[in-house]
N, C-alpha and C. Protein backbone atom coordinates (compact mmCIF):
# COMPACT_ATOMS: atom_id res chain seq x y z
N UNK A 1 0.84 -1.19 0.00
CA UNK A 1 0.00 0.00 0.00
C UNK A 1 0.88 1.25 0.00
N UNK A 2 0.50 1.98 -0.25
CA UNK A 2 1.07 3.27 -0.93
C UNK A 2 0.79 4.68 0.56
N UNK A 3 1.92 5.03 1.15
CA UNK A 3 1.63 5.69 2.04
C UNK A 3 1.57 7.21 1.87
N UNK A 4 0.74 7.74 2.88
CA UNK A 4 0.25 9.19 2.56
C UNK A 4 1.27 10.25 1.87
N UNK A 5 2.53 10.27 2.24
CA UNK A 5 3.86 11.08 2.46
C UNK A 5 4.12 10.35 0.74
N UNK A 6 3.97 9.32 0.42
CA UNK A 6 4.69 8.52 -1.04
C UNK A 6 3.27 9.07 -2.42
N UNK A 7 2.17 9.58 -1.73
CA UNK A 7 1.51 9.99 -2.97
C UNK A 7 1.08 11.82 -2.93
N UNK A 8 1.67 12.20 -1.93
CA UNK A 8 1.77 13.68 -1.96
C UNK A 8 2.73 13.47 -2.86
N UNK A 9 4.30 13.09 -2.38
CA UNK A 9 5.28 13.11 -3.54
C UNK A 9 4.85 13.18 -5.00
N UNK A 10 4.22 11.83 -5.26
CA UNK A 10 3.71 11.64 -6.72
C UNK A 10 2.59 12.78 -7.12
N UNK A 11 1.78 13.23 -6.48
CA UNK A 11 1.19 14.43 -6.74
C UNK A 11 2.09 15.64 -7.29
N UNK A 12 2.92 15.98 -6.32
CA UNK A 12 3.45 17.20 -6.57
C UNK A 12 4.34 17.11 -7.72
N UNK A 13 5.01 16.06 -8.48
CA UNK A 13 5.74 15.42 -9.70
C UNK A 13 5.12 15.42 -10.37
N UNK A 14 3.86 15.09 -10.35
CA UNK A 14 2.60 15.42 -11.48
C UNK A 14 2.35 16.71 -11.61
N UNK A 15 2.12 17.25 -10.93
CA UNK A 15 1.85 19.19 -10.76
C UNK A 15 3.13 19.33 -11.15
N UNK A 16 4.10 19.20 -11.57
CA UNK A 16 5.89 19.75 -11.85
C UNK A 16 6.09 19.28 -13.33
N UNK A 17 5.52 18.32 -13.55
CA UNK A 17 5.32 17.63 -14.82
C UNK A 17 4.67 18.37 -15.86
N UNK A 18 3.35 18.83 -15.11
CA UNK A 18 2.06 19.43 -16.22
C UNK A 18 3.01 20.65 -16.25
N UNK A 19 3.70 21.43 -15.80
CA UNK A 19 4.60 22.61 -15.26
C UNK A 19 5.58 23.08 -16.40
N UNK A 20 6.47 22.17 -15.94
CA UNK A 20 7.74 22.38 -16.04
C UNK A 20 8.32 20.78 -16.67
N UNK A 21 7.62 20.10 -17.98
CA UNK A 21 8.62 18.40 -17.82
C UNK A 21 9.51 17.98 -17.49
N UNK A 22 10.56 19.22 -18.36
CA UNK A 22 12.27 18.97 -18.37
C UNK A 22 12.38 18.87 -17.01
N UNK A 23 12.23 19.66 -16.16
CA UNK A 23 12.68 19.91 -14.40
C UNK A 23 12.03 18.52 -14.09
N UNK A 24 10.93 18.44 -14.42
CA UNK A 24 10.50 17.14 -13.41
C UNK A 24 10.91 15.86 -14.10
N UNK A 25 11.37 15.63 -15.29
CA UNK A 25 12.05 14.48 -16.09
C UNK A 25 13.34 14.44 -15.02
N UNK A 26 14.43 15.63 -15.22
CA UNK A 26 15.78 15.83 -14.07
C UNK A 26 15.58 15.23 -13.01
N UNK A 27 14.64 15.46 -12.22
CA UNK A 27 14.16 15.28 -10.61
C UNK A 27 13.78 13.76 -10.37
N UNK A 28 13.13 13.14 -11.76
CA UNK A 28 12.85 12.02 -11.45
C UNK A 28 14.41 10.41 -11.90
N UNK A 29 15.19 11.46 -12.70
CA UNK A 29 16.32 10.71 -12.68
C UNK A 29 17.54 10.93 -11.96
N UNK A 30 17.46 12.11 -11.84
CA UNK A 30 18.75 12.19 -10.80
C UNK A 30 18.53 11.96 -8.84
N UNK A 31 17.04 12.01 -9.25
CA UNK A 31 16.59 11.35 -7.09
C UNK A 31 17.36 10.00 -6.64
N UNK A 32 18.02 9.04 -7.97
CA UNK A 32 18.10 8.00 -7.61
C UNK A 32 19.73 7.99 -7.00
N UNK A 33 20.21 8.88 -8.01
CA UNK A 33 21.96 9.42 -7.73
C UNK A 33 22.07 9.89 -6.00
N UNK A 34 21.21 11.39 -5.90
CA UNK A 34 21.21 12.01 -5.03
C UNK A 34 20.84 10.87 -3.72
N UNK A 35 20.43 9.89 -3.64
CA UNK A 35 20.16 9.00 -2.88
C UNK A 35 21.32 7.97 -2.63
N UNK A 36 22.02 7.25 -3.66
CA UNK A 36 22.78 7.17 -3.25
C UNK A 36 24.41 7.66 -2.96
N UNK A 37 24.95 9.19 -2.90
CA UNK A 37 25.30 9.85 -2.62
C UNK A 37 25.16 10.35 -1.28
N UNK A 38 23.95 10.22 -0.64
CA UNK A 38 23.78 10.71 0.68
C UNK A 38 23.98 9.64 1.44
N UNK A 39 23.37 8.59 1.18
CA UNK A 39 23.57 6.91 1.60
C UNK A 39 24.86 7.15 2.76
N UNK A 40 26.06 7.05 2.30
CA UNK A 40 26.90 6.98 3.60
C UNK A 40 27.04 8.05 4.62
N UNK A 41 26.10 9.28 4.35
CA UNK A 41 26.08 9.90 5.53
C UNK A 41 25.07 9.41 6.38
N UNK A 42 24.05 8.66 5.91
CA UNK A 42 22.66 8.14 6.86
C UNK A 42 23.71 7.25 7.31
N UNK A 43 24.48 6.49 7.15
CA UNK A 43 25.04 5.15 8.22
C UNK A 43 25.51 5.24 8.95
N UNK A 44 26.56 6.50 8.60
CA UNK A 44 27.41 7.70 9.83
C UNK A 44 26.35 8.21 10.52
N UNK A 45 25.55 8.48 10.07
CA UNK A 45 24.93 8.91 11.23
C UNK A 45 24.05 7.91 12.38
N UNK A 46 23.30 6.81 11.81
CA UNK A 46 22.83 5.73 12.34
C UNK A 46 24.10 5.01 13.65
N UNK A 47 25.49 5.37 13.06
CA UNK A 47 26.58 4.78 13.93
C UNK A 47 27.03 5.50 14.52
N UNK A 48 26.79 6.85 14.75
CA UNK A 48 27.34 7.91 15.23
C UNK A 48 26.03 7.81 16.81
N UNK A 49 24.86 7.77 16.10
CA UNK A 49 23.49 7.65 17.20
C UNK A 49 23.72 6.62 18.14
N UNK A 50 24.36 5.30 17.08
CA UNK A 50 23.94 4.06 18.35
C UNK A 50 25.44 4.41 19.39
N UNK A 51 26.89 5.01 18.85
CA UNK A 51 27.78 5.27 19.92
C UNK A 51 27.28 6.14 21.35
N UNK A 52 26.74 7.19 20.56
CA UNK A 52 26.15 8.06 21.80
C UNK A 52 24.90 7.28 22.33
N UNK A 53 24.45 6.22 21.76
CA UNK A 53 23.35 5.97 23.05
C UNK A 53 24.13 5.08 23.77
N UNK A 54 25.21 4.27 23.64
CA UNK A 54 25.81 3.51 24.38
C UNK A 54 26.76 4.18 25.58
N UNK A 55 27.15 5.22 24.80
CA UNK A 55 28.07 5.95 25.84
C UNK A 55 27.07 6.63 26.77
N UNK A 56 25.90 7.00 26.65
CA UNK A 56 25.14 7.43 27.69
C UNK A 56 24.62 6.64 28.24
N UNK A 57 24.52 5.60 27.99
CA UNK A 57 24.07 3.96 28.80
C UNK A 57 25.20 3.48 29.71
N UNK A 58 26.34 3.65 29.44
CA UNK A 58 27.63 3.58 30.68
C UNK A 58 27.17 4.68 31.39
N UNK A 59 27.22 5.85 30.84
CA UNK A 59 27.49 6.82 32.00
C UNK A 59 26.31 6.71 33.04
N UNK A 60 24.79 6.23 32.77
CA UNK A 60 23.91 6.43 33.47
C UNK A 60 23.76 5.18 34.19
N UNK A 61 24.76 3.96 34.06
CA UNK A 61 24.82 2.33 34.42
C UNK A 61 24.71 2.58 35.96
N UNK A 62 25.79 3.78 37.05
CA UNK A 62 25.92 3.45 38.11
C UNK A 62 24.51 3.83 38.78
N UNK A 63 23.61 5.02 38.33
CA UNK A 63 22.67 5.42 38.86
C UNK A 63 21.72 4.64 38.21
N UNK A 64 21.41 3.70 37.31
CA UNK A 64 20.17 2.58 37.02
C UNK A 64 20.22 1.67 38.13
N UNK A 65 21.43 0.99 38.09
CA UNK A 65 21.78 -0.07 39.46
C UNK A 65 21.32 0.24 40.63
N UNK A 66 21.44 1.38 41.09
CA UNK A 66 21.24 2.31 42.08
C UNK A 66 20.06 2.12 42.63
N UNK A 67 19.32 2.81 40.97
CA UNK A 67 17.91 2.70 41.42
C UNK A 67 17.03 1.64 41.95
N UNK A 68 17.87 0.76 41.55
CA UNK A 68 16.83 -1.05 41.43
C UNK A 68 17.44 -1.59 42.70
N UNK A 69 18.06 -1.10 43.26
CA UNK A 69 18.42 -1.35 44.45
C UNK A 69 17.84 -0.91 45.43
């Protein structure tokens, strides 16, 4: 099924289309580049998130124990 956020997109590509083709022909071939181009900053960042939740999971280890005690 096709979610709310995935057919606004296709809407507004259609409205850019009736518009402007050339721009929205560009947009619909180069989204795939620009995607993967950004790709290794989402992983850096996904690994950058799970370090800092771990390092704040040590630091908060002595006062969890604490608590359950």
């Amino acid at each position: 099924m096709l979610k709310e956020g995935m057919m606004f997109t296709f809407l507004v590509w259609c409205v850019l289309f009736v518009f402007c083709w050339p721009l929205a022909l560009a947009a619909l071939f180069l989204y795939p580049i620009v995607w993967l181009l950004l790709l290794p900053f989402r992983i850096l960042g996904i690994a950058v998130h799970g370090v800092l939740h771990l390092v704040w999971a040590v630091v908060t280890l002595p006062f969890t124990v604490m608590r359950r005690i």
